[in-house]
Every structure is written in structure tokens, then in C-alpha cells.
PDB file of N, CA and C in Angstrom:
ATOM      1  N   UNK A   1       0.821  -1.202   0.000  1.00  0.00           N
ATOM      2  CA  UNK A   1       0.000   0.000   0.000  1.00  0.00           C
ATOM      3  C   UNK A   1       0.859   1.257   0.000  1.00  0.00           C
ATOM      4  N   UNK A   2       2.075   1.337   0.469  1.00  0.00           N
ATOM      5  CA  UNK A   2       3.022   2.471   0.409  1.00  0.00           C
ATOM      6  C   UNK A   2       3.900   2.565  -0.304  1.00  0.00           C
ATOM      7  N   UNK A   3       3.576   2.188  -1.048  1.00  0.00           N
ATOM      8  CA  UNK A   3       3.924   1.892  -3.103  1.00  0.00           C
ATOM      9  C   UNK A   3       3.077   2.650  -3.458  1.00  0.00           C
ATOM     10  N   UNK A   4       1.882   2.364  -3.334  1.00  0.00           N
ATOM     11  CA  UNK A   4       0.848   2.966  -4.125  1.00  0.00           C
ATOM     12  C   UNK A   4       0.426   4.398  -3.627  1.00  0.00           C
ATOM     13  N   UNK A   5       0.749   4.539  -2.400  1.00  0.00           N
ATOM     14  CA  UNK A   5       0.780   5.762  -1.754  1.00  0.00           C
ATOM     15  C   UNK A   5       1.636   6.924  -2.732  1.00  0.00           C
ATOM     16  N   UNK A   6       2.614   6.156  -2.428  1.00  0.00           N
ATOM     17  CA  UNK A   6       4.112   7.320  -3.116  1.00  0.00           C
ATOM     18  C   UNK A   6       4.067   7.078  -4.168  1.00  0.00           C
ATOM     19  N   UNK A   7       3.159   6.007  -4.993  1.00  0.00           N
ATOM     20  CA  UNK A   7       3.333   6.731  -6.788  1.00  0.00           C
ATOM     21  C   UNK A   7       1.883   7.481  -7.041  1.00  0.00           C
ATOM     22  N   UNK A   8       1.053   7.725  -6.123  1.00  0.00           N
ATOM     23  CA  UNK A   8      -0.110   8.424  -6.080  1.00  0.00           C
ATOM     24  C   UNK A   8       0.437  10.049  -5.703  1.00  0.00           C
ATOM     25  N   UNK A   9       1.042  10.234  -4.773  1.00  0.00           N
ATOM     26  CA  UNK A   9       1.760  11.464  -4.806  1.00  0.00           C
ATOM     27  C   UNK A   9       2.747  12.003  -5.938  1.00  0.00           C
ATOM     28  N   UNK A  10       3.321  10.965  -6.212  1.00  0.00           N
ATOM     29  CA  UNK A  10       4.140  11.162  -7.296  1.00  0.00           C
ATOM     30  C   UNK A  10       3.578  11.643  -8.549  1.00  0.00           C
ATOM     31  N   UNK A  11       2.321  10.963  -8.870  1.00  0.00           N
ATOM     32  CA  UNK A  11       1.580  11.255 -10.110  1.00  0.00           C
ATOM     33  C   UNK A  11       0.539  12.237 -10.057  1.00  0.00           C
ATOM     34  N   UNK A  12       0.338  12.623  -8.653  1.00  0.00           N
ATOM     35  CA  UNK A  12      -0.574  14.281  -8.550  1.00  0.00           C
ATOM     36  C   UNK A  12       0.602  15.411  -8.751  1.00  0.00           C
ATOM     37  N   UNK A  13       2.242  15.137  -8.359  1.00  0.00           N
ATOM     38  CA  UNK A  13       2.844  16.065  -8.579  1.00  0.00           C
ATOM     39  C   UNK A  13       3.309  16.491  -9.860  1.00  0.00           C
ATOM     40  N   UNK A  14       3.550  14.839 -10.949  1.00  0.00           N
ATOM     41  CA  UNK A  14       4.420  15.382 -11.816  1.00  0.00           C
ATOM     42  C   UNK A  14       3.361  14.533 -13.143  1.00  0.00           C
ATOM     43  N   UNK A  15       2.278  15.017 -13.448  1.00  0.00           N
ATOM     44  CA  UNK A  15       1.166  14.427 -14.049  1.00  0.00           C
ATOM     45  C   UNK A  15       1.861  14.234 -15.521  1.00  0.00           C
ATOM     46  N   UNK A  16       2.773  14.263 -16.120  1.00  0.00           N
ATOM     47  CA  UNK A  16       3.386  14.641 -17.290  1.00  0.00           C
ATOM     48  C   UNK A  16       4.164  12.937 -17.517  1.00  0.00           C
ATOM     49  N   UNK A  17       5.451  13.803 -16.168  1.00  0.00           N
ATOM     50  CA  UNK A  17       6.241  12.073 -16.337  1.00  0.00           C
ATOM     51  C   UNK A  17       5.102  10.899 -15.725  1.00  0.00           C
ATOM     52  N   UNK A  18       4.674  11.215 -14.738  1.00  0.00           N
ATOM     53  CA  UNK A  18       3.593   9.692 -14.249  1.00  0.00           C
ATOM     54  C   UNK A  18       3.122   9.336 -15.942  1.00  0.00           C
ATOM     55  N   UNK A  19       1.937  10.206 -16.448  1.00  0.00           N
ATOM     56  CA  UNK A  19       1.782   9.275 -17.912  1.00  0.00           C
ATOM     57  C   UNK A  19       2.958   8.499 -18.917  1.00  0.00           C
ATOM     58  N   UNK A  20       3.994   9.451 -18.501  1.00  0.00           N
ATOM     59  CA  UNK A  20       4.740   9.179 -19.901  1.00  0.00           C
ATOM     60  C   UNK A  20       6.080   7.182 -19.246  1.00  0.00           C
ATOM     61  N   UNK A  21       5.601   7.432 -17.790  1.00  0.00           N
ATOM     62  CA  UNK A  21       6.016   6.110 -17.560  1.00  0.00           C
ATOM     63  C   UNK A  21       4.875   4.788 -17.237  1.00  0.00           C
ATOM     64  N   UNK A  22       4.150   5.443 -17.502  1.00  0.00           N
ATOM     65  CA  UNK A  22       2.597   4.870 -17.443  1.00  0.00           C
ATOM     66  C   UNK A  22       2.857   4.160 -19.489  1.00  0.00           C
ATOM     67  N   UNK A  23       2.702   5.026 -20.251  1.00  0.00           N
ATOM     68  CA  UNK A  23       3.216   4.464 -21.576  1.00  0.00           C
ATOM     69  C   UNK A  23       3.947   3.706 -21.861  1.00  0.00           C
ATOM     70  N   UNK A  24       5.289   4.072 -21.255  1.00  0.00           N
ATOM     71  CA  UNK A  24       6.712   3.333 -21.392  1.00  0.00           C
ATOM     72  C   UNK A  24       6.145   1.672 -20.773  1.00  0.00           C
ATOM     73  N   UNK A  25       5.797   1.523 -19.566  1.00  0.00           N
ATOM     74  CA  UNK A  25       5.193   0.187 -19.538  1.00  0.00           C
ATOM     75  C   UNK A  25       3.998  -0.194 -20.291  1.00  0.00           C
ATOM     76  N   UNK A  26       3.173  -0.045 -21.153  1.00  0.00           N
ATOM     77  CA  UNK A  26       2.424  -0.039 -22.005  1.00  0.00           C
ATOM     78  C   UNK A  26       2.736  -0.798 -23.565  1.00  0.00           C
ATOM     79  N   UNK A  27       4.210  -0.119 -23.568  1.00  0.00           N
ATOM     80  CA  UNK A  27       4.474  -0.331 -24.777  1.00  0.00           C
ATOM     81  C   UNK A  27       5.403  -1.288 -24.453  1.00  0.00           C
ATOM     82  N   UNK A  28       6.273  -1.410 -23.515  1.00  0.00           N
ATOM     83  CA  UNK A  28       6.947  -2.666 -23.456  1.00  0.00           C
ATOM     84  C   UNK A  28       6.209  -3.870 -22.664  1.00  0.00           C
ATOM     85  N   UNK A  29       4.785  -3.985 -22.530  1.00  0.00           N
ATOM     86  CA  UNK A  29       4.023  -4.912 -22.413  1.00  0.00           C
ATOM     87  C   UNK A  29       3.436  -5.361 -23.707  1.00  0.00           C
ATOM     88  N   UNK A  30       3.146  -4.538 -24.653  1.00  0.00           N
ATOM     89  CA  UNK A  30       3.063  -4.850 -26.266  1.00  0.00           C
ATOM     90  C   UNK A  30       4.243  -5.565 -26.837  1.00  0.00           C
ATOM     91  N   UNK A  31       5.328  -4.795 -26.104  1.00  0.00           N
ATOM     92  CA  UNK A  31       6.143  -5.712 -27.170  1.00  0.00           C
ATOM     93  C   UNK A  31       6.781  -7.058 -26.416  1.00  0.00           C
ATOM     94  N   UNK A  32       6.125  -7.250 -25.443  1.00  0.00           N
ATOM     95  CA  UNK A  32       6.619  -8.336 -25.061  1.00  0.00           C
ATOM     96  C   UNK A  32       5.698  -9.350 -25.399  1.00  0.00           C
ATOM     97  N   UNK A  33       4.945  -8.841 -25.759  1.00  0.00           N
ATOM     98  CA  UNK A  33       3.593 -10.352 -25.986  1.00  0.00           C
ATOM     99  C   UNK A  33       3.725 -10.158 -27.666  1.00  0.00           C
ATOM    100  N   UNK A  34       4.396  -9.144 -28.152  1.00  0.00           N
ATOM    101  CA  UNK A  34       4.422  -9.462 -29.474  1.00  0.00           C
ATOM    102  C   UNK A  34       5.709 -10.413 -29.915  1.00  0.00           C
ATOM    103  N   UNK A  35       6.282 -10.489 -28.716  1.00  0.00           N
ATOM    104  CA  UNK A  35       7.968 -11.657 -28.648  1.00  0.00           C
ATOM    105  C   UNK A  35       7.292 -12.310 -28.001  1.00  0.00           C
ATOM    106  N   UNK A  36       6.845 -12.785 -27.581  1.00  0.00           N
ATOM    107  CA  UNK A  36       5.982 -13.880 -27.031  1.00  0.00           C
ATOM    108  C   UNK A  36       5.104 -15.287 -28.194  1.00  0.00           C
ATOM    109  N   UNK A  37       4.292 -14.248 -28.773  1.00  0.00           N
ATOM    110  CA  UNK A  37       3.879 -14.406 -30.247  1.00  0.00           C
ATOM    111  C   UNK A  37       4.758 -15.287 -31.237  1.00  0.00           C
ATOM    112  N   UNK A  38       5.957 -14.675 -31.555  1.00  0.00           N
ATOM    113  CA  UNK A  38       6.740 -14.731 -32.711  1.00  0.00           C
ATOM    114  C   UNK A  38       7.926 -15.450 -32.210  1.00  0.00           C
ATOM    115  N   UNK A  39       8.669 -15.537 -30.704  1.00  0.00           N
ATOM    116  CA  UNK A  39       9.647 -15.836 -30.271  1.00  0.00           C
ATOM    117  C   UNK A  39       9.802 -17.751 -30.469  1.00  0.00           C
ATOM    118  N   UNK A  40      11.128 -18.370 -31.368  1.00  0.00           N
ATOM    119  CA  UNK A  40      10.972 -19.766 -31.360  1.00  0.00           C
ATOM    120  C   UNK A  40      11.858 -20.332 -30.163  1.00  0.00           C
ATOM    121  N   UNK A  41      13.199 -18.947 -29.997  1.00  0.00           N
ATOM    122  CA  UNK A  41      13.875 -19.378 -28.389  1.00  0.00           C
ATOM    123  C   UNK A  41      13.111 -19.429 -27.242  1.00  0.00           C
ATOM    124  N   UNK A  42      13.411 -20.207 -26.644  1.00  0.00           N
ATOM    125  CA  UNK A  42      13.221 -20.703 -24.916  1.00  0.00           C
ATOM    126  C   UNK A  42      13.033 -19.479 -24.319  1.00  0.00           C
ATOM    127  N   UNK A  43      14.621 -19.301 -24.305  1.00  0.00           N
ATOM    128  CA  UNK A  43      15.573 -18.277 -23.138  1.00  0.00           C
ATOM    129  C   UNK A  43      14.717 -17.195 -23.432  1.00  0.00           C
ATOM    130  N   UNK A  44      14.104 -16.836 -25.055  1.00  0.00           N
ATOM    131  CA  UNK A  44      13.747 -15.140 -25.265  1.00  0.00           C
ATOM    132  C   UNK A  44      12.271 -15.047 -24.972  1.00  0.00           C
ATOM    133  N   UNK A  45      11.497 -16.565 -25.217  1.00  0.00           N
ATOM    134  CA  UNK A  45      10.116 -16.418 -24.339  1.00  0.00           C
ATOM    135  C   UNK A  45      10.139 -16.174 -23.004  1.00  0.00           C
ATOM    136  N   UNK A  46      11.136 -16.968 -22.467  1.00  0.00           N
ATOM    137  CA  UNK A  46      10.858 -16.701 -20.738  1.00  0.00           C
ATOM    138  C   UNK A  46      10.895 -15.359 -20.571  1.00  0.00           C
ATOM    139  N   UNK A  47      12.025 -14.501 -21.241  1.00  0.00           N
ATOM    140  CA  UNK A  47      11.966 -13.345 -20.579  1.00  0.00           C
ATOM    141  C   UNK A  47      11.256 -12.521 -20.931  1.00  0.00           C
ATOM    142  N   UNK A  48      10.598 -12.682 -22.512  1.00  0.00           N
ATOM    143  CA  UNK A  48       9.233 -11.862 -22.702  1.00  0.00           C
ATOM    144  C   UNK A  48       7.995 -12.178 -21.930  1.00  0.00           C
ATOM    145  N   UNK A  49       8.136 -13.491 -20.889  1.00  0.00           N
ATOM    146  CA  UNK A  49       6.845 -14.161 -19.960  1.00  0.00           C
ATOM    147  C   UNK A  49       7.345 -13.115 -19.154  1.00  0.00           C
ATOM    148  N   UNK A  50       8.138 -13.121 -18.619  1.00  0.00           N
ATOM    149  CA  UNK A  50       8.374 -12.082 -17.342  1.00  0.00           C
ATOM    150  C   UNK A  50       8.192 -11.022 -17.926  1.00  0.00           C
ATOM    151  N   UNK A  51       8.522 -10.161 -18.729  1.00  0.00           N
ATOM    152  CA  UNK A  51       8.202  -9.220 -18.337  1.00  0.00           C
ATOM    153  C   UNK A  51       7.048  -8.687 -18.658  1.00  0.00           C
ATOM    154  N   UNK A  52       6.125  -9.055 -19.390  1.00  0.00           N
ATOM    155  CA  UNK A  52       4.656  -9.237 -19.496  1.00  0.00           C
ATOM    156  C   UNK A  52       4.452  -9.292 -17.925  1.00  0.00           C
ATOM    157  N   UNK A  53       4.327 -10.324 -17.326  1.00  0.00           N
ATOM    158  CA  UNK A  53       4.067 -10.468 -15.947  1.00  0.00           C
ATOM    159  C   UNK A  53       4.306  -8.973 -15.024  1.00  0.00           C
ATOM    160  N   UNK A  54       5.715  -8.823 -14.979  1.00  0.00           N
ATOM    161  CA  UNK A  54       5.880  -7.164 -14.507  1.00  0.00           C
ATOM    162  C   UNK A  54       5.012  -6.587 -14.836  1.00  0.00           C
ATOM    163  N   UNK A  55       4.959  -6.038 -16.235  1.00  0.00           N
ATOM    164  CA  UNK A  55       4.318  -4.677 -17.041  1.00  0.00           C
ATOM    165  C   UNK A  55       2.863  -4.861 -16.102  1.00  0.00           C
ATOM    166  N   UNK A  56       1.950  -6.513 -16.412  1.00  0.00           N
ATOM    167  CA  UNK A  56       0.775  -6.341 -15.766  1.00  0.00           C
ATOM    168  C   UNK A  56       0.649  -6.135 -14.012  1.00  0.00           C
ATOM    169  N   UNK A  57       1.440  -6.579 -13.514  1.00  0.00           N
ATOM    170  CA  UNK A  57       2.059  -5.725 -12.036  1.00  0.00           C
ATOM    171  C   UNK A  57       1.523  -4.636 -11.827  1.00  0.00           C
ATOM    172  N   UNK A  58       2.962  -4.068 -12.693  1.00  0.00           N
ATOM    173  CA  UNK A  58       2.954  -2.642 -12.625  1.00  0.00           C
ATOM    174  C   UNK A  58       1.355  -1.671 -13.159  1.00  0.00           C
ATOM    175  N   UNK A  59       0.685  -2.234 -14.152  1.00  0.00           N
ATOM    176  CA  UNK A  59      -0.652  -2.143 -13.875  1.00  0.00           C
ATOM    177  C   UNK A  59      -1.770  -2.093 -13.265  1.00  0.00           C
ATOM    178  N   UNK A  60      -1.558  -3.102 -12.442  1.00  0.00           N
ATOM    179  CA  UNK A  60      -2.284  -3.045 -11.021  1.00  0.00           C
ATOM    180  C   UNK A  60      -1.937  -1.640 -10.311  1.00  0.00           C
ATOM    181  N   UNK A  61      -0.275  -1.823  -9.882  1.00  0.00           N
ATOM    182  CA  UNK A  61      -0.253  -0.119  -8.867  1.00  0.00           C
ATOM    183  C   UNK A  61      -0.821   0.716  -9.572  1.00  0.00           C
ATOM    184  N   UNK A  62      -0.242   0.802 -11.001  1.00  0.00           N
ATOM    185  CA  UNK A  62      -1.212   1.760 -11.769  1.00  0.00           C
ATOM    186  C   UNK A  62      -2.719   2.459 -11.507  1.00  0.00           C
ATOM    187  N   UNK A  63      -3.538   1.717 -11.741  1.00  0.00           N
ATOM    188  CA  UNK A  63      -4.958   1.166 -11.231  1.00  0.00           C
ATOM    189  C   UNK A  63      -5.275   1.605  -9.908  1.00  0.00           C
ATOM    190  N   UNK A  64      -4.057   1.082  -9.091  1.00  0.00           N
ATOM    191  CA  UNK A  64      -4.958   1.154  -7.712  1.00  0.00           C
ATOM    192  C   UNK A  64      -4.151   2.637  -7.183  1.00  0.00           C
ATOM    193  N   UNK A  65      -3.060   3.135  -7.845  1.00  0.00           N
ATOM    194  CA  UNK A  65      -2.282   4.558  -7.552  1.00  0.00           C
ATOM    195  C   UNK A  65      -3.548   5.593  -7.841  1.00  0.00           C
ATOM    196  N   UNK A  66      -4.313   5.052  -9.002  1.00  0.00           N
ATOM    197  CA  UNK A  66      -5.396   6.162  -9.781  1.00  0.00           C
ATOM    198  C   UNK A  66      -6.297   6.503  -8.939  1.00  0.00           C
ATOM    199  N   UNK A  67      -6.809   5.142  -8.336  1.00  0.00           N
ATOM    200  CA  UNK A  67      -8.133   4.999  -7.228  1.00  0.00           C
ATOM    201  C   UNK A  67      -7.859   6.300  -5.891  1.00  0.00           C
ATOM    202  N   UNK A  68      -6.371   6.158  -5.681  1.00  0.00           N
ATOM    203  CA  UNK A  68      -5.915   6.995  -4.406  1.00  0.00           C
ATOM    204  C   UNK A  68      -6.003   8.237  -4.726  1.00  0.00           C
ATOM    205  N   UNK A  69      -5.219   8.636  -6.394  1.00  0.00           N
ATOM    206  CA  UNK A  69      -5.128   9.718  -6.425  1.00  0.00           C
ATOM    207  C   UNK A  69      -6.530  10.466  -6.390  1.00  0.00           C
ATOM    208  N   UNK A  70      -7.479   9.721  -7.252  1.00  0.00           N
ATOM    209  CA  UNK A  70      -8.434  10.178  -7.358  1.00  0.00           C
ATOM    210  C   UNK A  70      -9.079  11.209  -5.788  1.00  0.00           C
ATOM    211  N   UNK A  71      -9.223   9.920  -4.953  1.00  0.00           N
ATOM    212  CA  UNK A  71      -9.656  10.659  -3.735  1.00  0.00           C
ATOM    213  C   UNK A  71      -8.579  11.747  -2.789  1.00  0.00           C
ATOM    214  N   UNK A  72      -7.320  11.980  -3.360  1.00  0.00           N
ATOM    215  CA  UNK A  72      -6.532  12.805  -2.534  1.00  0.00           C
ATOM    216  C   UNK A  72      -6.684  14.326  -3.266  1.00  0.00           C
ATOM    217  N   UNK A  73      -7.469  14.410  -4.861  1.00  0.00           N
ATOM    218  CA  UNK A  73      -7.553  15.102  -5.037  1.00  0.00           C
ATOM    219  C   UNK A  73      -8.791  15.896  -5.349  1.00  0.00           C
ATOM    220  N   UNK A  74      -9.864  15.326  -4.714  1.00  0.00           N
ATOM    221  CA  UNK A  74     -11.291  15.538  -4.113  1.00  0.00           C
ATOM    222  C   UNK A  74     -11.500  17.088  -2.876  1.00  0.00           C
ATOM    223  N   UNK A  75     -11.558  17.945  -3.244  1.00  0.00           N
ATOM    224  CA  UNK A  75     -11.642  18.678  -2.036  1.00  0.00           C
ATOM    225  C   UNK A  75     -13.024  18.840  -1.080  1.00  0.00           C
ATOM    226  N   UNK A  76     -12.028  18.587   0.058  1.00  0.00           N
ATOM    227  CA  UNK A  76     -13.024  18.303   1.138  1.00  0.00           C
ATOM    228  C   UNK A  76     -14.365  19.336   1.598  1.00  0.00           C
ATOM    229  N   UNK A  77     -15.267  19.554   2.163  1.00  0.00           N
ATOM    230  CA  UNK A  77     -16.394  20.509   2.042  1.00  0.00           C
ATOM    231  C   UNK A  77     -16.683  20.610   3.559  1.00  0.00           C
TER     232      UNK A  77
END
């Protein structure tokens, strides 16, 4: 939860880079399932399995960083 805390702060402060590393895993989750796809080595599937696995990880904090930010930036009444 204090992962998701500090990339929820992180991404109310610097709304620019948060997307643009929000992408960067995006696109190397594309291209790992597109080596996944096409890959006939062992060694180069496993590591396109992993890091697919990460990228969708890192999705989750994603997801659940949004949920936080959302409500930290709700003003109170």
C-alpha cells in the first residue's frame, strides 16, 4: 500500500512524467507479448513471460495509484 501511496503522490505532482512512464510500460508490455507471439527461443520467451508479468504488475499499482489519487484530489467541504 506504500507503493501505491508514493506513486499516487508522485503522479498528482508530476502528471506529465507519471503518464509518460505509465506508456513506457504499455508499450513494453506490447512488445513483449508481441515476442511472445513470434519468439521460437526458450531463453527469449521466458523473458518476454516475465516481463509481461511485470508490465501487468505494474498495472495493477497503476490502477490502484489512480483509485488513491483520485480521492486525494477531491476537495473536502
Amino acid at each position: 500500500m506504500t507503493l501505491t501511496l508514493k506513486y499516487a503522490f508522485f503522479r498528482q505532482k508530476n502528471a506529465i512524467t507519471g503518464r509518460m512512464i505509465e506508456l513506457a510500460f504499455i508499450l513494453m508490455a506490447f512488445s513483449s507479448i508481441a515476442t511472445l507471439l513470434t519468439a521460437e527461443n526458450l531463453l527469449l520467451t521466458f523473458a518476454a513471460l516475465t516481463t509481461a508479468l511485470c508490465c501487468f504488475g505494474a498495472f495493477s499499482l497503476f490502477s490502484s495509484a489512480e483509485k488513491v489519487r483520485r480521492v486525494i484530489s477531491q476537495p473536502r467541504d
